[in-house]
C-alpha atoms as a PDB file:
ATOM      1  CA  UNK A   1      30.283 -23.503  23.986  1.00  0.00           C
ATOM      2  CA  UNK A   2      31.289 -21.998  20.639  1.00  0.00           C
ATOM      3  CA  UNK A   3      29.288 -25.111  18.638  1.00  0.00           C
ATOM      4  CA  UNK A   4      26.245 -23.736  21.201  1.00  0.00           C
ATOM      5  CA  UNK A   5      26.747 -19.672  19.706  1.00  0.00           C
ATOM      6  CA  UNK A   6      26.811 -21.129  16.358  1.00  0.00           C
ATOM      7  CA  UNK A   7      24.147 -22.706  16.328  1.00  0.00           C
ATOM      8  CA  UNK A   8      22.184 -19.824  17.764  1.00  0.00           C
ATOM      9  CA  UNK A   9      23.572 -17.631  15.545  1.00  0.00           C
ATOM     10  CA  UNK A  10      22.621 -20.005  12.420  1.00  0.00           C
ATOM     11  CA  UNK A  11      18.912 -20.072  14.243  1.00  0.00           C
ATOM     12  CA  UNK A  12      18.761 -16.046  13.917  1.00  0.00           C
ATOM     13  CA  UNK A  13      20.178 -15.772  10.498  1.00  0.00           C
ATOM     14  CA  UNK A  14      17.091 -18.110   9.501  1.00  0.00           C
ATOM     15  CA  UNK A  15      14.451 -16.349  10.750  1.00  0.00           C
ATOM     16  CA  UNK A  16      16.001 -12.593   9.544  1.00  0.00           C
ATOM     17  CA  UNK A  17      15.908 -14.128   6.420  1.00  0.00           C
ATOM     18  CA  UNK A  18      12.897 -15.750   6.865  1.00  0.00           C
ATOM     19  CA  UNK A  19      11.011 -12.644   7.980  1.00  0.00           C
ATOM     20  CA  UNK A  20      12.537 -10.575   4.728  1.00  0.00           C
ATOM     21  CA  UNK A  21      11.125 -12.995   2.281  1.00  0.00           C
ATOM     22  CA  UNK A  22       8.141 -11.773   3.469  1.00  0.00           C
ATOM     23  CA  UNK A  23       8.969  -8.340   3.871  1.00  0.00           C
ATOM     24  CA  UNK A  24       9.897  -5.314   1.521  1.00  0.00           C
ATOM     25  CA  UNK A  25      12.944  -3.985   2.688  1.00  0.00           C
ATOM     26  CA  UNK A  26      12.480  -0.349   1.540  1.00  0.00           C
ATOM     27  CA  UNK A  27       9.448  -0.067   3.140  1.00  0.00           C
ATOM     28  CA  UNK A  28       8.794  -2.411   5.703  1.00  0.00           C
ATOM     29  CA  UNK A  29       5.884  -3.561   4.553  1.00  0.00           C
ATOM     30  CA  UNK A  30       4.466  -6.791   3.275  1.00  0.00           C
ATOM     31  CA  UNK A  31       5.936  -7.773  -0.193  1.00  0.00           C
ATOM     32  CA  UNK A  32       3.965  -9.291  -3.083  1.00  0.00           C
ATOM     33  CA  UNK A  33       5.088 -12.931  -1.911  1.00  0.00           C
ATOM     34  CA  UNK A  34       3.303 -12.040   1.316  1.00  0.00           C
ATOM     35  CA  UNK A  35       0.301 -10.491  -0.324  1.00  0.00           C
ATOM     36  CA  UNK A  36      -0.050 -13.794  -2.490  1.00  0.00           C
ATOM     37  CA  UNK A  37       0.279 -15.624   0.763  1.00  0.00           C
ATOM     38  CA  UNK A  38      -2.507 -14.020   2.569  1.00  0.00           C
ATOM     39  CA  UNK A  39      -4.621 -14.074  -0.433  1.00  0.00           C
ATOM     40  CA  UNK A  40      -4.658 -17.479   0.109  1.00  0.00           C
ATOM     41  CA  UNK A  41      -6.390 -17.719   3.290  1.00  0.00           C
ATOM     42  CA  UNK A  42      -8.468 -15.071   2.521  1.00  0.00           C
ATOM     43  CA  UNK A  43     -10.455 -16.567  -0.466  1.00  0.00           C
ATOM     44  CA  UNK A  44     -11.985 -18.936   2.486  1.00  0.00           C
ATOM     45  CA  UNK A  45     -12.473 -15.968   4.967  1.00  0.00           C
ATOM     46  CA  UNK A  46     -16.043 -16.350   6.313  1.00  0.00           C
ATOM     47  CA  UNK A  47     -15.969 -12.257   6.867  1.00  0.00           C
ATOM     48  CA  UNK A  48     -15.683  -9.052   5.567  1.00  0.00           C
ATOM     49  CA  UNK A  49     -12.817  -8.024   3.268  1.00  0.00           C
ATOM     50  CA  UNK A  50     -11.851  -5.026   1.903  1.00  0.00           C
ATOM     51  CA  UNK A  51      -8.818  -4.005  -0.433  1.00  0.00           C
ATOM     52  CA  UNK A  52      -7.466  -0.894  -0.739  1.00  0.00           C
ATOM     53  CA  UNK A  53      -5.238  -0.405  -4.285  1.00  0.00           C
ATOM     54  CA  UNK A  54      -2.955   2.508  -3.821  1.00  0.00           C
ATOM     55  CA  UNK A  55      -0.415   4.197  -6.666  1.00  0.00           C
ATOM     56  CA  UNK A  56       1.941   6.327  -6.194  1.00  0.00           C
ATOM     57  CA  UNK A  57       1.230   9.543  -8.489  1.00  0.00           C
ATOM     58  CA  UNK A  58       3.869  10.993 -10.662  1.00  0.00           C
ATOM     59  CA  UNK A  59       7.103   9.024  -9.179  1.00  0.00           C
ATOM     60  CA  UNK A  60       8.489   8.592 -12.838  1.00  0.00           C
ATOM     61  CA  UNK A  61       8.317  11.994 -12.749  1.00  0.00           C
ATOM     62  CA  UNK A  62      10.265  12.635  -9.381  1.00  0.00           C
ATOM     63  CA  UNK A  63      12.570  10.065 -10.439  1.00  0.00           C
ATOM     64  CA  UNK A  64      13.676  11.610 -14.368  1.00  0.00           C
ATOM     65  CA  UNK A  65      13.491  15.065 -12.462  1.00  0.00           C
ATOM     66  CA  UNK A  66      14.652  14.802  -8.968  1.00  0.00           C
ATOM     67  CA  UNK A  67      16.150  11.249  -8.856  1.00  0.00           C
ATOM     68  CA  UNK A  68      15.677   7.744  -7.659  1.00  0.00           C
ATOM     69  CA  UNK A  69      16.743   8.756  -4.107  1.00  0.00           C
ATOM     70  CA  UNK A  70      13.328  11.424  -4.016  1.00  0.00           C
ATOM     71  CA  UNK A  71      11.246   8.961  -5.655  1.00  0.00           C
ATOM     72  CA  UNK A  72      12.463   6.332  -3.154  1.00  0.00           C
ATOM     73  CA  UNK A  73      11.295   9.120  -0.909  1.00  0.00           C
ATOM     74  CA  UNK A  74       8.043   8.661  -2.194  1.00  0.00           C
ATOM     75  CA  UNK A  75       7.705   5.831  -1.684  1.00  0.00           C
ATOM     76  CA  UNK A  76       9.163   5.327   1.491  1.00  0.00           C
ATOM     77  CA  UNK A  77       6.640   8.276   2.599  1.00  0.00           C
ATOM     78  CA  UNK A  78       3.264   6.874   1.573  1.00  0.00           C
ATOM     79  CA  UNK A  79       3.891   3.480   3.136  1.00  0.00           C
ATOM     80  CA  UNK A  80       4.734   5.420   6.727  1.00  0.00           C
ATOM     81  CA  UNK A  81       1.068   7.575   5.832  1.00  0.00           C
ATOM     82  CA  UNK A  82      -0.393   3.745   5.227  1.00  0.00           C
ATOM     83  CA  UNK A  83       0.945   2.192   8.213  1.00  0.00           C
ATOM     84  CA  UNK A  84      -0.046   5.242  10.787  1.00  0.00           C
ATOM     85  CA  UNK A  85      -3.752   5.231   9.283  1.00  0.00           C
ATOM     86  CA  UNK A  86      -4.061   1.978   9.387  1.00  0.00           C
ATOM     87  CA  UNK A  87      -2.092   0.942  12.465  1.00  0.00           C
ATOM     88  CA  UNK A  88      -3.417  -2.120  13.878  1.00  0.00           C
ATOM     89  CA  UNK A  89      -6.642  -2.384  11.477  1.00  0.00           C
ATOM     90  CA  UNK A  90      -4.889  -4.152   8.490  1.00  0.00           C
ATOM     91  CA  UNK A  91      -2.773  -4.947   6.683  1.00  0.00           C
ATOM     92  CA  UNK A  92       0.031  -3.136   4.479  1.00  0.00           C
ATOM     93  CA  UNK A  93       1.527  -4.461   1.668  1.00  0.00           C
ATOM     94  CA  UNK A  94       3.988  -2.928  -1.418  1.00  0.00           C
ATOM     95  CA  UNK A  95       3.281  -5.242  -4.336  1.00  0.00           C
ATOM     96  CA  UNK A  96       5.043  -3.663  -6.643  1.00  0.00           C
ATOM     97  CA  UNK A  97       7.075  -0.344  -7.546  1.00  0.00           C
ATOM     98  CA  UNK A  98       4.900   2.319  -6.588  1.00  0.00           C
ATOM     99  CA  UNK A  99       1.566  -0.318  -5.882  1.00  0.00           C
ATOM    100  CA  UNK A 100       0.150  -0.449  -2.719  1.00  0.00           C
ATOM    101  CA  UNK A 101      -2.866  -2.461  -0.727  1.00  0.00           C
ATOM    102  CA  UNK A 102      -4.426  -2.563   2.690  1.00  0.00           C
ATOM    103  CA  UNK A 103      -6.364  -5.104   3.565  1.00  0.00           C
ATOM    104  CA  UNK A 104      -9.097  -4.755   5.846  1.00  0.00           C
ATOM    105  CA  UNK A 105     -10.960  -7.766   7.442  1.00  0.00           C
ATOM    106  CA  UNK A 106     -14.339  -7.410   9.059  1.00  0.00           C
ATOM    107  CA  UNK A 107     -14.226  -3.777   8.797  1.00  0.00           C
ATOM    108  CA  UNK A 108     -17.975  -2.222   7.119  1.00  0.00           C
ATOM    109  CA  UNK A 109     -18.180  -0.096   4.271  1.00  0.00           C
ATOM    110  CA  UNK A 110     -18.044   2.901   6.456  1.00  0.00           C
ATOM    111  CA  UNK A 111     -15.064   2.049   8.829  1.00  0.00           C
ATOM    112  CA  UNK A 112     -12.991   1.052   5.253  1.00  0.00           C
ATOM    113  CA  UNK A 113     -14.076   4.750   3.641  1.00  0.00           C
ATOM    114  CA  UNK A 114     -12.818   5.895   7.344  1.00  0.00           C
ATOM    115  CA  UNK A 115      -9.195   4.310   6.871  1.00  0.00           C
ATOM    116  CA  UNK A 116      -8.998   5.638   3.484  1.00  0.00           C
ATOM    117  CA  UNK A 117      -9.994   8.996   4.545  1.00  0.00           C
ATOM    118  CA  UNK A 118      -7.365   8.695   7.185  1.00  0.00           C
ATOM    119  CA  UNK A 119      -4.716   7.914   4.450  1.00  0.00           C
ATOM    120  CA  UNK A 120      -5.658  10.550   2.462  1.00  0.00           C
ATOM    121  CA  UNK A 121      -5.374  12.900   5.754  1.00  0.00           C
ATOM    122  CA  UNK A 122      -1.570  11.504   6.376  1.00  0.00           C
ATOM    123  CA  UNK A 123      -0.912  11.767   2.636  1.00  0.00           C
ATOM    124  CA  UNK A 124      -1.683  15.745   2.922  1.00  0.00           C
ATOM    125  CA  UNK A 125      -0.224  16.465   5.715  1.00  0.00           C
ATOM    126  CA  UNK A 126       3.087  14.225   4.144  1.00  0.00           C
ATOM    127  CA  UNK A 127       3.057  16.240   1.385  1.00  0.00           C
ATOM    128  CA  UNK A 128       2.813  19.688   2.901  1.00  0.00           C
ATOM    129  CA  UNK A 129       6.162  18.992   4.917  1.00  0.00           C
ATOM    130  CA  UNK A 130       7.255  17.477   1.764  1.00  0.00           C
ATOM    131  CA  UNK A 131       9.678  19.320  -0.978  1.00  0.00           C
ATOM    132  CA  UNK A 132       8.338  16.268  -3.503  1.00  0.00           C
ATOM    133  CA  UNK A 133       4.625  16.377  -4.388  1.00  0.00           C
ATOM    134  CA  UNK A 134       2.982  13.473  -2.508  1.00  0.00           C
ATOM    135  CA  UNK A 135       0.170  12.127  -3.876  1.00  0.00           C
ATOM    136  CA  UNK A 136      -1.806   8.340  -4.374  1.00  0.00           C
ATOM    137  CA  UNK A 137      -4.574   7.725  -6.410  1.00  0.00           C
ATOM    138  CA  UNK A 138      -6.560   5.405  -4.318  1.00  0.00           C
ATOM    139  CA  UNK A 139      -9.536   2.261  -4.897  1.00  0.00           C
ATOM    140  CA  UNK A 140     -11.267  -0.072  -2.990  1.00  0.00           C
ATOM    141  CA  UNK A 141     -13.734  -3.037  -2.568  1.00  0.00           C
ATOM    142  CA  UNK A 142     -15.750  -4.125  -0.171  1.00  0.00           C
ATOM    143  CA  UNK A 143     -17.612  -7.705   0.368  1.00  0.00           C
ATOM    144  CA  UNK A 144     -19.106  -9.672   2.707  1.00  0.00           C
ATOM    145  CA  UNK A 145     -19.691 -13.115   0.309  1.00  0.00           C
ATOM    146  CA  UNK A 146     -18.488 -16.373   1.392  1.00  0.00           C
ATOM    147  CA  UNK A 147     -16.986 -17.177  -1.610  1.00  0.00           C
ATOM    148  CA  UNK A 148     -14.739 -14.710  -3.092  1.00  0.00           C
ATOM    149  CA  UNK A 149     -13.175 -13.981  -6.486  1.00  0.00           C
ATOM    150  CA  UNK A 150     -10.097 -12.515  -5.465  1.00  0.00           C
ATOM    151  CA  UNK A 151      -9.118 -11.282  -8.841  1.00  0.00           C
ATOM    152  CA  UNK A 152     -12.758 -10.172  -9.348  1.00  0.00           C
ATOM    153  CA  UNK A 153     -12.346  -7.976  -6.224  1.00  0.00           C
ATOM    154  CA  UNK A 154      -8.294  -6.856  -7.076  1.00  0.00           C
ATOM    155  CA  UNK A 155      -9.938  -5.703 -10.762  1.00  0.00           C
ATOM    156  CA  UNK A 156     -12.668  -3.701  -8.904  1.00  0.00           C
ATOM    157  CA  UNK A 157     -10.134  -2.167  -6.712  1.00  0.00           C
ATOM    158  CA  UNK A 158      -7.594  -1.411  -9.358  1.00  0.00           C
ATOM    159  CA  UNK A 159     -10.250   0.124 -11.904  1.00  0.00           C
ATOM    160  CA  UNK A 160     -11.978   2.011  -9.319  1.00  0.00           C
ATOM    161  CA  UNK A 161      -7.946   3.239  -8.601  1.00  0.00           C
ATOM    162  CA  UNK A 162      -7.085   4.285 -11.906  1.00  0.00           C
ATOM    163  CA  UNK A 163     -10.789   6.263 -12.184  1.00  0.00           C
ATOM    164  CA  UNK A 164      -9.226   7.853  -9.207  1.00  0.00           C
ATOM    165  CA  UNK A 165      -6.405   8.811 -10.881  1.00  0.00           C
ATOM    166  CA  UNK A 166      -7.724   9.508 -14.065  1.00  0.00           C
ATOM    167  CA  UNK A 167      -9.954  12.408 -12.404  1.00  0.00           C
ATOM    168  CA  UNK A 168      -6.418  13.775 -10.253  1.00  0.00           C
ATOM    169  CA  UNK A 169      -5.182  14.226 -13.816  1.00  0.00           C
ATOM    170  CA  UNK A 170      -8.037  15.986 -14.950  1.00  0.00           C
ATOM    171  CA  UNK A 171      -8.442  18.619 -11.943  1.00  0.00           C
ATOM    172  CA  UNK A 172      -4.610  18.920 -12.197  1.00  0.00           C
ATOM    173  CA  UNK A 173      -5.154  19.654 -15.932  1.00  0.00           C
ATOM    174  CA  UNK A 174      -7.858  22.332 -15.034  1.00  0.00           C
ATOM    175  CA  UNK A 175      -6.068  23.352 -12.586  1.00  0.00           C
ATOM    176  CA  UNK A 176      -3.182  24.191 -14.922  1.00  0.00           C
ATOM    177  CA  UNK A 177      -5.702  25.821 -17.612  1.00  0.00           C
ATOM    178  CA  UNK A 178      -7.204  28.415 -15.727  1.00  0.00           C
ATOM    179  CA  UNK A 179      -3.859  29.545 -13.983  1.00  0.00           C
ATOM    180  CA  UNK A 180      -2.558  30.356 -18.055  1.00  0.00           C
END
């Protein structure tokens, strides 16, 4: 009988650790290894795709300032506002310190604006309750082509980000101006 408990203890500890090689344990989101993963499949997906590229504004900031525990915060913050936008239309993934991506399958150009609208909406709201300025500078692309260039598409995604956060920059450096 204790062989039997061993055994299905052993059987658990495989697929905890199983499941965390797949998952990011801040978070509890997909990790880059499961990003890469689904990337694979989805280069022969017959449908729509859409990524969302997501970056956490200012957490070197928070974290020199406030400390790694408010930037974890952060972090820990934006993938909750991901997940409850996005609930069961996508996917969530943390692919690398503050980088984040959705991915959307067979959603239009319209319902993928819709989700990012909703993040934005949960970011906001985040950051109002928030004593740490929450913010994301947010891209995406859409296509509906059988054959995709993923890292055609992730480029798009991640230039049409950083425009994104180029222009937060710029308001927040107007901003700044005309309060002198």
């Amino acid at each position: 009988m204790e062989r039997f408990y061993e055994q299905v203890q052993e059987k658990a500890n495989i697929d905890i650790y199983a499941r965390m090689a797949y998952m990011d344990t801040m978070t509890g989101l997909g990790n880059r290894t499961a990003f890469l993963e689904e990337n694979k499949s989805n280069a022969i997906f017959p449908g729509m795709i859409s990524y969302i590229m997501m970056d956490a504004n200012n957490l070197k900031t928070i974290n020199d300032t406030l400390g790694h525990n408010k930037g974890d915060e952060l972090i820990i913050t934006i993938a909750k506002c991901m997940r409850k936008a996005v609930g069961h239309n996508g996917q969530c993934y943390r692919i690398g310190g503050d980088e984040f991506v959705i991915i959307l399958k067979n959603k239009t150009v319209a319902e993928t604006e819709e989700i990012i609208n909703k993040v934005r909406c949960e970011i906001e709201f985040a950051d109002k309750q928030s004593d740490i300025t929450i913010s994301v500078a947010i891209g995406y692309v859409w296509t509906d082509t059988e054959q995709k260039n993923l890292e055609d598409l992730m480029q798009h995604a991640d230039d049409e980000m950083y425009k994104d956060k180029k222009k937060t920059k710029e308001n927040k450096s107007k901003e700044n101006t005309h309060s002198i």
